[in-house]
Protein backbone atom coordinates (compact mmCIF):
# COMPACT_ATOMS: atom_id res chain seq x y z
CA UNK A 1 -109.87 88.29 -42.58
CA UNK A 2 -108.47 88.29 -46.16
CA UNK A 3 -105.68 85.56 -44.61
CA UNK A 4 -108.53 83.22 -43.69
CA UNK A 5 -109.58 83.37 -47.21
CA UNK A 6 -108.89 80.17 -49.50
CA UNK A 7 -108.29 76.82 -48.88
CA UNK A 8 -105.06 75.78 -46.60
CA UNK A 9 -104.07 72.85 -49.22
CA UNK A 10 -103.52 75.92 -51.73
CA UNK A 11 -105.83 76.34 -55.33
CA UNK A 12 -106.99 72.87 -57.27
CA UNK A 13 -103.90 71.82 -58.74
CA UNK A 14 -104.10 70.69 -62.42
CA UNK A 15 -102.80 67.26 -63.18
CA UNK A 16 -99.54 67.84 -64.69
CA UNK A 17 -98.86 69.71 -61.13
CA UNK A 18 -100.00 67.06 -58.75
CA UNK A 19 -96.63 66.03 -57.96
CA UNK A 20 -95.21 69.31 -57.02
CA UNK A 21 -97.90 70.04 -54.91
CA UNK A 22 -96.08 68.98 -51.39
CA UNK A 23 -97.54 71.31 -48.56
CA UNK A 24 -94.27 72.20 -46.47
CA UNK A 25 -96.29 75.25 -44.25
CA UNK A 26 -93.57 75.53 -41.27
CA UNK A 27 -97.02 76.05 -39.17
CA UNK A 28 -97.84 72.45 -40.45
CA UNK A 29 -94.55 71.12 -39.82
CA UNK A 30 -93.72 72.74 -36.40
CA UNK A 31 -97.12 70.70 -35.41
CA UNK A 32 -95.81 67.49 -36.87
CA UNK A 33 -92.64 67.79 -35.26
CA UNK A 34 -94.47 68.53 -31.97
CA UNK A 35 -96.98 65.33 -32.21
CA UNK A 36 -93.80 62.89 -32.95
CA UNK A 37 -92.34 64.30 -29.67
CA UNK A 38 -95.31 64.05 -27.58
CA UNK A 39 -95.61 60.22 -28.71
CA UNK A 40 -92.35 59.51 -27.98
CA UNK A 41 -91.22 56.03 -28.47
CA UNK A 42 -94.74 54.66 -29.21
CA UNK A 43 -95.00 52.67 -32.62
CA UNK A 44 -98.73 53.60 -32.70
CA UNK A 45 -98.10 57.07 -32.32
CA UNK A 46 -95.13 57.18 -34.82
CA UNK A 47 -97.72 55.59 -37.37
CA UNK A 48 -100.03 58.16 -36.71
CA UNK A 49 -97.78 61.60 -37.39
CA UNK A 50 -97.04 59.36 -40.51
CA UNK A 51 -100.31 58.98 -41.48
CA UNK A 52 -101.37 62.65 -40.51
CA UNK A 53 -98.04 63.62 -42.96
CA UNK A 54 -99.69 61.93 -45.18
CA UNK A 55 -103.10 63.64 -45.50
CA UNK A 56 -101.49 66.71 -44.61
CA UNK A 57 -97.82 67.29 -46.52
CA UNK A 58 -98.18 64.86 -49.55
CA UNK A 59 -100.15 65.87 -52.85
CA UNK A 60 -103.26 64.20 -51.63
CA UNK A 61 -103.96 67.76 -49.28
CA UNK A 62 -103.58 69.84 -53.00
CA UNK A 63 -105.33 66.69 -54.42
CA UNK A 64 -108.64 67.35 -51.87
CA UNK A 65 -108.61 70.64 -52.71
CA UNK A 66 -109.70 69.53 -56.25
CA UNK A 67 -111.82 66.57 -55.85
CA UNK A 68 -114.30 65.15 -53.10
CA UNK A 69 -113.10 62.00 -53.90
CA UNK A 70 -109.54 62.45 -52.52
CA UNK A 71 -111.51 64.60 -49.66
CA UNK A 72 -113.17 61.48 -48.68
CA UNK A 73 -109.58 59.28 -48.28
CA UNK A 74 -108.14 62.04 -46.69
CA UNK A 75 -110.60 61.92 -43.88
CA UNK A 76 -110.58 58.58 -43.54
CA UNK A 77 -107.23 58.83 -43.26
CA UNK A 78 -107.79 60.97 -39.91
CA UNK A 79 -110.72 58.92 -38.35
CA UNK A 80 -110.42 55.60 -39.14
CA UNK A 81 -106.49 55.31 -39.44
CA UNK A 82 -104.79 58.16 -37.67
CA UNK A 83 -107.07 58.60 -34.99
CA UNK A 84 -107.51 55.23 -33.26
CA UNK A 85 -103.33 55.04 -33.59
CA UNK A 86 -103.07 57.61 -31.58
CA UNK A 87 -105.00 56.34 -29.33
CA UNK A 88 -103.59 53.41 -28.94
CA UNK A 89 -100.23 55.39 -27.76
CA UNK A 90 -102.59 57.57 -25.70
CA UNK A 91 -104.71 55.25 -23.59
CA UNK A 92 -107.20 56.64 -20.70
CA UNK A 93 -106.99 55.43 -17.31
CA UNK A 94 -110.62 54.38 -17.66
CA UNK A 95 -112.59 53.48 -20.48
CA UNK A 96 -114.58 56.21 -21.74
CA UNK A 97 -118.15 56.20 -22.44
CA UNK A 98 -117.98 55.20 -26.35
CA UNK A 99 -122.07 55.87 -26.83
CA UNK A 100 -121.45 59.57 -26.04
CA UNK A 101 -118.44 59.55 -28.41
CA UNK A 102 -120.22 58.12 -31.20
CA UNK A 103 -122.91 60.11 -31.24
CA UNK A 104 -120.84 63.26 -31.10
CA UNK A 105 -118.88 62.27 -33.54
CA UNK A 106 -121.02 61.39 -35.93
CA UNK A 107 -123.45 63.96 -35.74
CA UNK A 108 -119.74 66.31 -36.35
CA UNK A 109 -118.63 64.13 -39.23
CA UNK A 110 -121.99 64.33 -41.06
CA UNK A 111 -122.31 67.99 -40.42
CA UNK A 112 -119.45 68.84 -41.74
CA UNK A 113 -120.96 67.14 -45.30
CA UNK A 114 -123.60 69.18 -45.09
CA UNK A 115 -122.43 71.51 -48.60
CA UNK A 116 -123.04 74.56 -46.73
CA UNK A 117 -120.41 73.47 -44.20
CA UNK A 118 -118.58 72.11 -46.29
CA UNK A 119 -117.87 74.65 -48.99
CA UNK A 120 -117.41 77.15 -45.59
CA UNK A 121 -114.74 75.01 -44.72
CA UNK A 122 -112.37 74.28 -47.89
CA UNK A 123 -112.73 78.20 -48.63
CA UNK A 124 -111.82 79.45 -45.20
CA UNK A 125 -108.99 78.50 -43.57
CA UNK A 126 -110.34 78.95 -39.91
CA UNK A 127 -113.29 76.81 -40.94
CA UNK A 128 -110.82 74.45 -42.43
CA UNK A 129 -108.70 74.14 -39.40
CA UNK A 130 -112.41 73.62 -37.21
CA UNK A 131 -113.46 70.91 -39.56
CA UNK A 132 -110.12 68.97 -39.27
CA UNK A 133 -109.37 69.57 -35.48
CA UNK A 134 -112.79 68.19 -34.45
CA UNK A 135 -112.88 65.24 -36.42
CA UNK A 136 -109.40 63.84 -35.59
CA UNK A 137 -110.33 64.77 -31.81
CA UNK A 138 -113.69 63.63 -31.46
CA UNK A 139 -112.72 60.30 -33.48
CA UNK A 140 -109.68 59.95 -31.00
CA UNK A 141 -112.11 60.26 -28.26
CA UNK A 142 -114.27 57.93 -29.81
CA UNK A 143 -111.35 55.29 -30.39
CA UNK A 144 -109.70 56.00 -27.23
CA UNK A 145 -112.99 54.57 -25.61
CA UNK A 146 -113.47 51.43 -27.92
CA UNK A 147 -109.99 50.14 -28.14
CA UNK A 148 -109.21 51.22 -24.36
CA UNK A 149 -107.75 47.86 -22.50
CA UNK A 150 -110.93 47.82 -19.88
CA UNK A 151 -113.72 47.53 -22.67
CA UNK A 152 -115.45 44.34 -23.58
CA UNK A 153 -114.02 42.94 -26.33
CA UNK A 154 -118.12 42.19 -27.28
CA UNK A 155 -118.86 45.78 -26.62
CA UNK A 156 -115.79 47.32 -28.82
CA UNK A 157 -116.99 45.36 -31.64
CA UNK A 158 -120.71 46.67 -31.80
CA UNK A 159 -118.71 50.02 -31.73
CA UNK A 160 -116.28 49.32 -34.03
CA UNK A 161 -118.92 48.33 -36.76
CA UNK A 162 -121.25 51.05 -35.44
CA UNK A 163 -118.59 53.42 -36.97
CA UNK A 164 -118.45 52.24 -39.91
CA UNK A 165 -121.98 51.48 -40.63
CA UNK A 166 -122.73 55.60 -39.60
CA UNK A 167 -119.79 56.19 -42.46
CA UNK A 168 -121.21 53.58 -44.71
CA UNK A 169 -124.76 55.21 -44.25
CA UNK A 170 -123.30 58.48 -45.37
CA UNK A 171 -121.61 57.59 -48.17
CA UNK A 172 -124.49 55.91 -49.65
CA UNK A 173 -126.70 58.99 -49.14
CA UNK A 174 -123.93 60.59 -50.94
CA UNK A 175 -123.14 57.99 -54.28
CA UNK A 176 -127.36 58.18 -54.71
CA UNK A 177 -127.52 61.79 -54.66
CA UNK A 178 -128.74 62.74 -58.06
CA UNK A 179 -126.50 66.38 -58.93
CA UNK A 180 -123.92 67.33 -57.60
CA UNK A 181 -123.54 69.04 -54.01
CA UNK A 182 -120.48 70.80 -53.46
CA UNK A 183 -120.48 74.21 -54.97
CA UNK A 184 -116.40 74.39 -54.56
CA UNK A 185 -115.91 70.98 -56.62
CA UNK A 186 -117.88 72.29 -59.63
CA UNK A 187 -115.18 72.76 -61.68
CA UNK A 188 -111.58 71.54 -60.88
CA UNK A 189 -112.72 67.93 -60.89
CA UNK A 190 -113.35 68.24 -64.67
CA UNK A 191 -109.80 68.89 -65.44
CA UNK A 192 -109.29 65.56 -63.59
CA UNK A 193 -111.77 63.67 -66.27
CA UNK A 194 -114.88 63.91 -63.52
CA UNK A 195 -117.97 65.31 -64.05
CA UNK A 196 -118.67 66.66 -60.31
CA UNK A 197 -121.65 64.39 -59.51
CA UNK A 198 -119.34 61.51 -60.72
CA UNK A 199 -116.67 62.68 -58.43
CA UNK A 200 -118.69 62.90 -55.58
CA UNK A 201 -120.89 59.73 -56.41
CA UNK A 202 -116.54 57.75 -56.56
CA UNK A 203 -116.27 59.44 -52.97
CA UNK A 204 -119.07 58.15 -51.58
CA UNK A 205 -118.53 54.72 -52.53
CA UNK A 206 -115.16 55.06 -50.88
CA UNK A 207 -117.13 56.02 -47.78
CA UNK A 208 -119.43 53.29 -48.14
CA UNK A 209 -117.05 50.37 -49.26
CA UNK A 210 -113.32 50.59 -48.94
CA UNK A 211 -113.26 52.66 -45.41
CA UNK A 212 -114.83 49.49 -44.13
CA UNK A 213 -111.05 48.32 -44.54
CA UNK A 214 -109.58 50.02 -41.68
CA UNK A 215 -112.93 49.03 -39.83
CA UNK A 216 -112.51 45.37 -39.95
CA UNK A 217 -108.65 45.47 -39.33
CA UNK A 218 -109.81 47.08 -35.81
CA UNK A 219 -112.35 45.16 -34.99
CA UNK A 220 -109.66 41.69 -35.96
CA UNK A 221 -107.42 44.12 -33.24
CA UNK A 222 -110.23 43.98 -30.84
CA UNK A 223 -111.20 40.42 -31.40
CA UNK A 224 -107.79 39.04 -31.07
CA UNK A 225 -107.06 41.47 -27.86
CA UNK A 226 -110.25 39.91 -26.28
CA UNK A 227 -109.35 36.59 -27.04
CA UNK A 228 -106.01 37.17 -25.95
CA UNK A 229 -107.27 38.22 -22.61
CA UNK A 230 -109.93 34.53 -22.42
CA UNK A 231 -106.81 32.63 -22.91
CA UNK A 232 -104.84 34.01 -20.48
CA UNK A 233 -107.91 33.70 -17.91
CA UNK A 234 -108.01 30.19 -18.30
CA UNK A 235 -104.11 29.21 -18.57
């Protein structure tokens, strides 16, 4: 059990370390190397294993280890970025129900904020490993039903900005929180020049305002696919 103990990014890195902070655990990298197999030729799915690199080699994983803040971009990295890339590369035959992935996944992503959760998860690295695996999969299965070829463009919209409006909801809840929540970012982000309630009041507003980025590029995806499809119809 003593392995499971500690957080997989490594300790809170100080500033002047950031940079050497590159996470290159052959676990990590074997998985990587899998993923850019499985997807094959697929520029979606290339994207994603680059995005996914990103959260998970670069500084930003040592970074999240630190502050919520970078926590925050690092899972909207996954959800909003990585997992409706992949799938894009991996469409279903059918469209999925997208009302049963939505609530799934949001009831995941906003239990894993809970601080008990939370704190379980960036000091365990089983608990780490549950948090990350079932947000990037429920989020796939959520995208995989929005953006899937058979769904009304309409329909994939609502979705789209019922995502991020859960997201954006959450985020606020966390920016107006008056102390801080997370026991395990009570002290590293002050080396960073954060008090911890002003670190986690900078990742909420992420949440709440700059994930709606990715959003709207999705839902233009969706929209143009749709309209796409009305042209064609009538040509």
């Amino acid at each position: 059990m003593e392995a499971l103990q500690g957080t997989f990014c490594g300790p809170a890195p100080a500033p002047a370390d950031i940079w050497l902070r590159w996470n290159l655990d052959p676990s990590l990298l074997l998985a990587l190397g899998l993923l850019a197999l499985a997807v094959g030729r697929s520029r979606a799915g290339a994207l994603a294993v680059a995005v996914l690199a990103t959260a998970f080699v670069s500084p930003l994983c040592a970074l999240s280890a630190a502050l919520f803040s970078a926590r925050v971009i690092h899972h909207v990295l996954m959800v909003a970025v990585a997992a409706p890339l992949l799938a894009l590369a991996w469409p279903g035959r059918r469209p999925g129900s997208p009302s049963v992935s939505f609530l799934v996944s949001t009831a995941v992503l906003w239990a894993w904020h809970w601080p008990p959760a939370y704190d379980l998860a960036l000091s365990n690295k089983a608990a780490y490993w549950a948090m990350q695996v079932t947000l990037l999969g429920l989020a796939f299965a959520f995208w995989r039903a929005v953006l899937h070829r058979g769904q009304a463009a309409g329909t994939g919209l609502l979705w789209v900005l019922g995502g991020y409006l859960q997201m954006a909801l959450l985020g606020a809840l966390l920016t107006s929180a008056p102390e801080a929540l997370y026991a395990i970012h009570a002290v590293a982000p002050l080396d960073w020049n954060f008090t911890p309630l002003g670190d986690q009041q900078l990742g909420g507003l992420i949440m709440w305002v700059p994930a709606g980025l990715p959003f709207a590029v999705w839902g233009g995806f969706v929209a143009r696919r749709g309209w796409q499809a009305v042209t064609k119809g009538l040509a």
